[in-house]
Protein backbone atom coordinates (compact mmCIF):
# COMPACT_ATOMS: atom_id res chain seq x y z
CA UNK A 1 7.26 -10.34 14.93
CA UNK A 2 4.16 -8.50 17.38
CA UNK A 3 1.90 -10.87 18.39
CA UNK A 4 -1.59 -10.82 17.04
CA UNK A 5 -2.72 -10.24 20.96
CA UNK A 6 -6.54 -8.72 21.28
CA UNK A 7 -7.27 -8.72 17.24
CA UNK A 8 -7.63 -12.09 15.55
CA UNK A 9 -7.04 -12.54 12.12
CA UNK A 10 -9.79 -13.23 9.24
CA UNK A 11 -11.01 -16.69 9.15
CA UNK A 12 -9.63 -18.04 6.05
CA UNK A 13 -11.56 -19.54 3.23
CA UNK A 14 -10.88 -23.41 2.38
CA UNK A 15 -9.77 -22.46 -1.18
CA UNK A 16 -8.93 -19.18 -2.55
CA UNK A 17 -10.78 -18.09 -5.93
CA UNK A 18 -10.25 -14.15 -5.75
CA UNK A 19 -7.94 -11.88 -3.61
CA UNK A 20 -8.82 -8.06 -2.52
CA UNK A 21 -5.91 -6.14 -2.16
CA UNK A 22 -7.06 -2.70 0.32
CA UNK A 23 -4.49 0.14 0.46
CA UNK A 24 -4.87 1.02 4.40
CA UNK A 25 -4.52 4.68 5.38
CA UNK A 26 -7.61 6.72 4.39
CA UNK A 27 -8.69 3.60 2.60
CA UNK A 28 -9.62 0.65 4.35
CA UNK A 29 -9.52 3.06 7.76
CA UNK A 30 -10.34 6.69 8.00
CA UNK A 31 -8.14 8.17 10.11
CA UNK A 32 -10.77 10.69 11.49
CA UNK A 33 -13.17 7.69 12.52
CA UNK A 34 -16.57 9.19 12.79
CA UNK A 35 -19.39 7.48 13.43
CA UNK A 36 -20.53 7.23 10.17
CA UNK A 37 -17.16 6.15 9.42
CA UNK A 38 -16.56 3.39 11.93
CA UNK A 39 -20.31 1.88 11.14
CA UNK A 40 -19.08 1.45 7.65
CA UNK A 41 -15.80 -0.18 8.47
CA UNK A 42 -17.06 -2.35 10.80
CA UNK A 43 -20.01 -3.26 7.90
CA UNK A 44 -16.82 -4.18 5.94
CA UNK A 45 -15.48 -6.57 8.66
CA UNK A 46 -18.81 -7.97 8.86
CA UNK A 47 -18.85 -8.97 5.72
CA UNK A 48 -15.19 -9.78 5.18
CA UNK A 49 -16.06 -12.40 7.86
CA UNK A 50 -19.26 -14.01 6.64
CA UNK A 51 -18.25 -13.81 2.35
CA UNK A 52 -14.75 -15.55 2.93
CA UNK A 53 -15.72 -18.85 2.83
CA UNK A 54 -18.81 -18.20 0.61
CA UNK A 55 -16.49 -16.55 -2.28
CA UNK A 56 -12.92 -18.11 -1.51
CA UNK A 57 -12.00 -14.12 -0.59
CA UNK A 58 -8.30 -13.66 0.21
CA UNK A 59 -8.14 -10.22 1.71
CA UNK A 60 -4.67 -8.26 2.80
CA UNK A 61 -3.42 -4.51 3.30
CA UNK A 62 -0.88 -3.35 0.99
CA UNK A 63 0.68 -0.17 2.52
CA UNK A 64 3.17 2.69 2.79
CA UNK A 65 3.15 2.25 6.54
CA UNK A 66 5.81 0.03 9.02
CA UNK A 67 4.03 -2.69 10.64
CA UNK A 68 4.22 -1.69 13.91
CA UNK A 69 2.71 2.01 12.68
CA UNK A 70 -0.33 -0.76 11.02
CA UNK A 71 -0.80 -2.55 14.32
CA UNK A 72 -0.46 0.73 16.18
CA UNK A 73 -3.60 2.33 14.33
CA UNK A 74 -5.41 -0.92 14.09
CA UNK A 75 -5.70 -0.92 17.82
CA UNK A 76 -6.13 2.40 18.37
CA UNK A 77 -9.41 2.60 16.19
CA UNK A 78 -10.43 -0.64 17.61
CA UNK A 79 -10.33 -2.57 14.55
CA UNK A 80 -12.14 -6.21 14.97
CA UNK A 81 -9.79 -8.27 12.71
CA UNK A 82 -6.23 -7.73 11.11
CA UNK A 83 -6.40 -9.29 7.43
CA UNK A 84 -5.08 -12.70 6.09
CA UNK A 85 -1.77 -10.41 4.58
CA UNK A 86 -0.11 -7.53 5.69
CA UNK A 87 2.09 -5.83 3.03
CA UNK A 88 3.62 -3.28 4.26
CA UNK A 89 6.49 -0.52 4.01
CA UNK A 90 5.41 -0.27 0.24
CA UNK A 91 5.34 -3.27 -0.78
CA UNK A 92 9.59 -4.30 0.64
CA UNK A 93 7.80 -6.94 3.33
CA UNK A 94 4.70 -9.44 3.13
CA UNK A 95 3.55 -11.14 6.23
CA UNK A 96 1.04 -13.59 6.31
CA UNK A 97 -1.04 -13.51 9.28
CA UNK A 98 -3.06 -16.44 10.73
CA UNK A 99 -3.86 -18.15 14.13
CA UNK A 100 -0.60 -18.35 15.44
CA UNK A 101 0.57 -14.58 14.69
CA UNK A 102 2.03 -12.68 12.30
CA UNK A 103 4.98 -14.14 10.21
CA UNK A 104 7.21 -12.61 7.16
CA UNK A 105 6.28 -14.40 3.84
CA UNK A 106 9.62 -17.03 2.80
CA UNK A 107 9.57 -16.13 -0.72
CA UNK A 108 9.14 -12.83 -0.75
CA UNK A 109 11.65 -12.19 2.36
CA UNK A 110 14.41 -14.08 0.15
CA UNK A 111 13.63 -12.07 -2.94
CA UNK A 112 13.66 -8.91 -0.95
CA UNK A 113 17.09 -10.04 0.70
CA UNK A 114 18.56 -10.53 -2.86
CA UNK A 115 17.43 -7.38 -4.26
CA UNK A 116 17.88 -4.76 -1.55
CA UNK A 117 21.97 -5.59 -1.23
CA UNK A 118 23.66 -2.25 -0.32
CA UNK A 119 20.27 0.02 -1.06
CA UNK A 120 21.45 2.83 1.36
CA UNK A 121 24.86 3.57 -0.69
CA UNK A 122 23.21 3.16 -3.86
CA UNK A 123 19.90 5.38 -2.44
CA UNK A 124 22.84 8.05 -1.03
CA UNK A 125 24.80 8.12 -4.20
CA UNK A 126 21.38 9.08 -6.29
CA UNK A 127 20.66 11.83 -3.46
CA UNK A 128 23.59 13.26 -4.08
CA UNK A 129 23.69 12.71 -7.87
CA UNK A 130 19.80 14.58 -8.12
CA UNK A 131 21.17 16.95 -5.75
CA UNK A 132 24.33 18.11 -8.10
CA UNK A 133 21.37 18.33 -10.96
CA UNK A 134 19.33 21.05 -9.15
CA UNK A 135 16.59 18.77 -7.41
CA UNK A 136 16.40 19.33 -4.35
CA UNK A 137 15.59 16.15 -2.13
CA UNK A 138 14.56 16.32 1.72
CA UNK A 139 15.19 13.58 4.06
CA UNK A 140 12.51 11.89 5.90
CA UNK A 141 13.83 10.88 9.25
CA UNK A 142 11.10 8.49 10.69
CA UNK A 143 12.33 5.23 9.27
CA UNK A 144 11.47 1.97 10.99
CA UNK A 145 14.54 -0.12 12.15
CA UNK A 146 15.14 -2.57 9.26
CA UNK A 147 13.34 -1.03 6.62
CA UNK A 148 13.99 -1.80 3.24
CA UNK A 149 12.39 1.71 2.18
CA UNK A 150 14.47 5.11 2.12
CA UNK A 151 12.31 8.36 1.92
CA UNK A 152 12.82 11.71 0.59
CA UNK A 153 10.51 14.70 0.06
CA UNK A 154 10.25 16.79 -2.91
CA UNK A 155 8.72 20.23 -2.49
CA UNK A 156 6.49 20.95 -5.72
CA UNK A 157 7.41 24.34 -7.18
CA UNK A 158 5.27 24.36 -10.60
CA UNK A 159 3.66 21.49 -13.00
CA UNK A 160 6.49 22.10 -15.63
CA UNK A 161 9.22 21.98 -13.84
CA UNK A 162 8.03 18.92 -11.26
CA UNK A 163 7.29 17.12 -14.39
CA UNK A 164 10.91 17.27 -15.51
CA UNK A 165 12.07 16.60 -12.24
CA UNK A 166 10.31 14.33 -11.11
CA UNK A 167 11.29 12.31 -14.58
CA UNK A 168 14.66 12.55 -13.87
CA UNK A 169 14.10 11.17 -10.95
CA UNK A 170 12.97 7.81 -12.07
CA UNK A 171 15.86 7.81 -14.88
CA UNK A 172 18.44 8.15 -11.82
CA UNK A 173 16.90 5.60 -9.58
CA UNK A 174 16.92 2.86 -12.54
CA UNK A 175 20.52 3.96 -13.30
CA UNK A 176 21.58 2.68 -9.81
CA UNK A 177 19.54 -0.18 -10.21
CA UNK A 178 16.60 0.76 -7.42
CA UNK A 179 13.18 0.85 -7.18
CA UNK A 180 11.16 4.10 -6.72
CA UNK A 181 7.84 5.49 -5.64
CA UNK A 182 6.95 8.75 -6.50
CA UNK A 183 3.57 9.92 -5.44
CA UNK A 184 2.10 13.40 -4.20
CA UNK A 185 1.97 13.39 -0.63
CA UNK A 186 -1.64 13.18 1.42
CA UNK A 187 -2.04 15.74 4.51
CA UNK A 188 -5.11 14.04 5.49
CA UNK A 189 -2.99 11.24 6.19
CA UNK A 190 -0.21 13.04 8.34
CA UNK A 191 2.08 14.69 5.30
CA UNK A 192 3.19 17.56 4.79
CA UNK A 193 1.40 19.97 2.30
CA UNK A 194 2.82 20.58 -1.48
CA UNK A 195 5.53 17.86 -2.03
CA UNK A 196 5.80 14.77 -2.88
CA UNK A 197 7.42 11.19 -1.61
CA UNK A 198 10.49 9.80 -2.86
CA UNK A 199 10.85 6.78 -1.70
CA UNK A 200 14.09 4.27 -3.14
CA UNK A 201 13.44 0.83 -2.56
CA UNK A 202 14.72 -3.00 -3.90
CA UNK A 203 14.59 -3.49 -7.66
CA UNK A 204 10.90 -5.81 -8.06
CA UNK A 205 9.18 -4.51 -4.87
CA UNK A 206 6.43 -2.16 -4.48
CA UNK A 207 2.41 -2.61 -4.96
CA UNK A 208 2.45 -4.44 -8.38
CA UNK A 209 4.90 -6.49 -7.12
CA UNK A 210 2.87 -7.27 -4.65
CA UNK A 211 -0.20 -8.12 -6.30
CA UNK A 212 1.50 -10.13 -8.94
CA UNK A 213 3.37 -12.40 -6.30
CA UNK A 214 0.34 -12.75 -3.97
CA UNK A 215 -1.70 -13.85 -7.27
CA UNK A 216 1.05 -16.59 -8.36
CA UNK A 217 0.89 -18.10 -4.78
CA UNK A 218 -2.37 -18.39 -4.72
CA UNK A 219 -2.86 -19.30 -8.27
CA UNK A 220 -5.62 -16.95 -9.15
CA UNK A 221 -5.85 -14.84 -12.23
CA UNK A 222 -5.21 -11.18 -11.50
CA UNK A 223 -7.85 -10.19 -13.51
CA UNK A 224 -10.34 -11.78 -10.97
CA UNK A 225 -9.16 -10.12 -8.20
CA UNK A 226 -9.57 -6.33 -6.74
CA UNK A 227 -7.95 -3.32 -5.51
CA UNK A 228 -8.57 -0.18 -3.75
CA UNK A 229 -6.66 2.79 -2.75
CA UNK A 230 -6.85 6.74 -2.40
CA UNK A 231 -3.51 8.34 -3.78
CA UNK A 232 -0.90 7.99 -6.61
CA UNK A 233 1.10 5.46 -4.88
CA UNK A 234 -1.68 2.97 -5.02
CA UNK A 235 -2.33 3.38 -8.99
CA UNK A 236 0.42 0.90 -9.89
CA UNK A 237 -1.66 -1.55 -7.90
CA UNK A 238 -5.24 -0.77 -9.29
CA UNK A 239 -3.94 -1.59 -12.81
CA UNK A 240 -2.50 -4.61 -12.04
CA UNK A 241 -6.03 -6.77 -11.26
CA UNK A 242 -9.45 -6.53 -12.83
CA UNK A 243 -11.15 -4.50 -10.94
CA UNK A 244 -9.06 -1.35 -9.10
CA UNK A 245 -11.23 1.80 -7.86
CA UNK A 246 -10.34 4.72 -5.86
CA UNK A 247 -12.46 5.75 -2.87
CA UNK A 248 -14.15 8.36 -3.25
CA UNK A 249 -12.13 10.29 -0.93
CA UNK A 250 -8.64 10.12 -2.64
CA UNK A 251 -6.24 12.45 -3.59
CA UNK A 252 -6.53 15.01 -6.57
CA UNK A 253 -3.34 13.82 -8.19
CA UNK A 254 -4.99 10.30 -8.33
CA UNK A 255 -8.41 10.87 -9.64
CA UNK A 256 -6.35 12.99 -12.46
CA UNK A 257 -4.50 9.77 -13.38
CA UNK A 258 -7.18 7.16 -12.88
CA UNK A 259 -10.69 7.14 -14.57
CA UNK A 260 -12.27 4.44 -12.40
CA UNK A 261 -13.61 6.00 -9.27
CA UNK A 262 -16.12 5.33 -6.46
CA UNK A 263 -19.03 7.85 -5.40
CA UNK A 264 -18.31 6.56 -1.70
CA UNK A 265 -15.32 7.00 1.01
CA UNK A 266 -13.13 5.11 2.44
CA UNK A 267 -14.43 1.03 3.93
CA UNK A 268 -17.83 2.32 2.14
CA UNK A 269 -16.52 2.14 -1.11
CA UNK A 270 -14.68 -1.25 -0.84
CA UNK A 271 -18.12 -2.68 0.86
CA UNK A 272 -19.81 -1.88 -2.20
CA UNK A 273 -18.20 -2.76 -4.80
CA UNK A 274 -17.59 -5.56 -3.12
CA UNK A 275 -20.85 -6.58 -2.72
CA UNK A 276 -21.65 -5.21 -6.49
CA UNK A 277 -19.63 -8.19 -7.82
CA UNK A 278 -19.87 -11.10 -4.80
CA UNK A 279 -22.98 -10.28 -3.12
């Protein structure tokens, strides 16, 4: 695991009474970092730091994105702290990050290692089974050594026949016993225009996975805790706690789908509603 090196991690609160679970990319940071953007992000660090202890605030990142891609951006945009969890690679590994670096999560690395047996043939026979059914799935070649996630593109063509599609695609990837994520992509993060991911993963990983486990070890009651995210991919996340809202800035397909959205972008939004509730 990547040391923490120049970015320390949260301080953590004595006891944990509510968690805040922050999709990362065009969420918690804007990737085009203007000023008005970075004053509000580091705002959100500021208080991140000071209301931990004060509210028993467990904060993490629950993300698309590899690790290393995380840390990469985190020190690029000059970020002041990395979070007390890193979920990354939707949701297929949790690290836990404290004072001593960044380490992968026990539990959730043994449930991962007994649901993810022989993903790629399973992924590859459901490529080729959509692919004999007339949907046409494009590999995405920049997977992370390791990962647990395998990524395809679909090109949309027109609402009707996506919908069917896109259906099927979900009945084939619970007939060979995998997870899936199917959301519409987001250029402003780096994808390409008019298509969607498909991305096969383990059986019981993903966002609400991830929210559910992270609740049980902490022992807090979902419905106390929050979530925030910008496209479709995060939506199975913001219904699984009290209190999920989209920044303002998210994708079309996601305000479409979810009613509960903020009048502010990106860290702006998280600050406050966070603030709203636990001033």
């Amino acid at each position: 695991m990547p040391p923490l090196t120049d970015i320390g991690p949260l301080p953590t609160a004595t006891t944990v009474r509510t968690v805040v679970f922050s999709d990362f990319d065009e969420t918690y940071l804007a990737h085009r970092g203007t000023p008005e953007q970075v004053r509000s992000r580091q705002a959100l660090e500021n208080y991140l730091e000071d209301a931990g202890e004060r509210h028993g605030l467990l904060f993490g990142w629950v993300t698309g994105s590899s690790l290393s891609s995380v840390l990469r951006k985190a020190h690029r945009h000059g970020l002041r702290f990395l979070p007390h969890f890193i979920a990354c690679s939707l949701g297929t590994e949790l690290h836990i990050v404290g004072d001593t670096g960044i380490h992968p999560e026990p539990g959730w690395q043994r449930r991962v290692n007994a649901t993810g047996e022989h993903l790629e043939g399973r992924a590859e026979e459901a490529f080729r089974e959509l692919r004999t059914r007339g949907v046409p799935l494009v590999p995405q070649s920049c997977r992370a050594p390791g990962s647990r996630v395998i990524s395809y593109y679909y090109f949309a063509q027109d609402p009707e026949r996506d919908a069917r599609r896109l259906a099927l695609i979900r009945r084939t990837a619970d007939r060979f016993g995998l997870g899936v994520n199917l959301s519409r992509c987001n250029p402003a993060a780096g994808d390409p225009d008019d298509c969607y991911d498909v991305d096969f993963l383990p059986r019981d990983c993903g966002k609400r996975h991830i929210v559910e486990y992270i609740c049980r070890l902490y022992a807090v009651n979902a419905a106390d805790a929050f979530a925030f995210g910008d496209s479709g991919n995060d939506l199975e996340m913001l219904t699984a706690v009290g209190r999920g809202l989209l920044v303002g800035n998210c994708t079309e397909e996601a305000r479409g789908r979810y009613p509960q959205v903020s009048a502010r972008s990106h860290a702006d939004a998280i600050l406050s509603e966070l603030r709203g509730v636990l001033p």
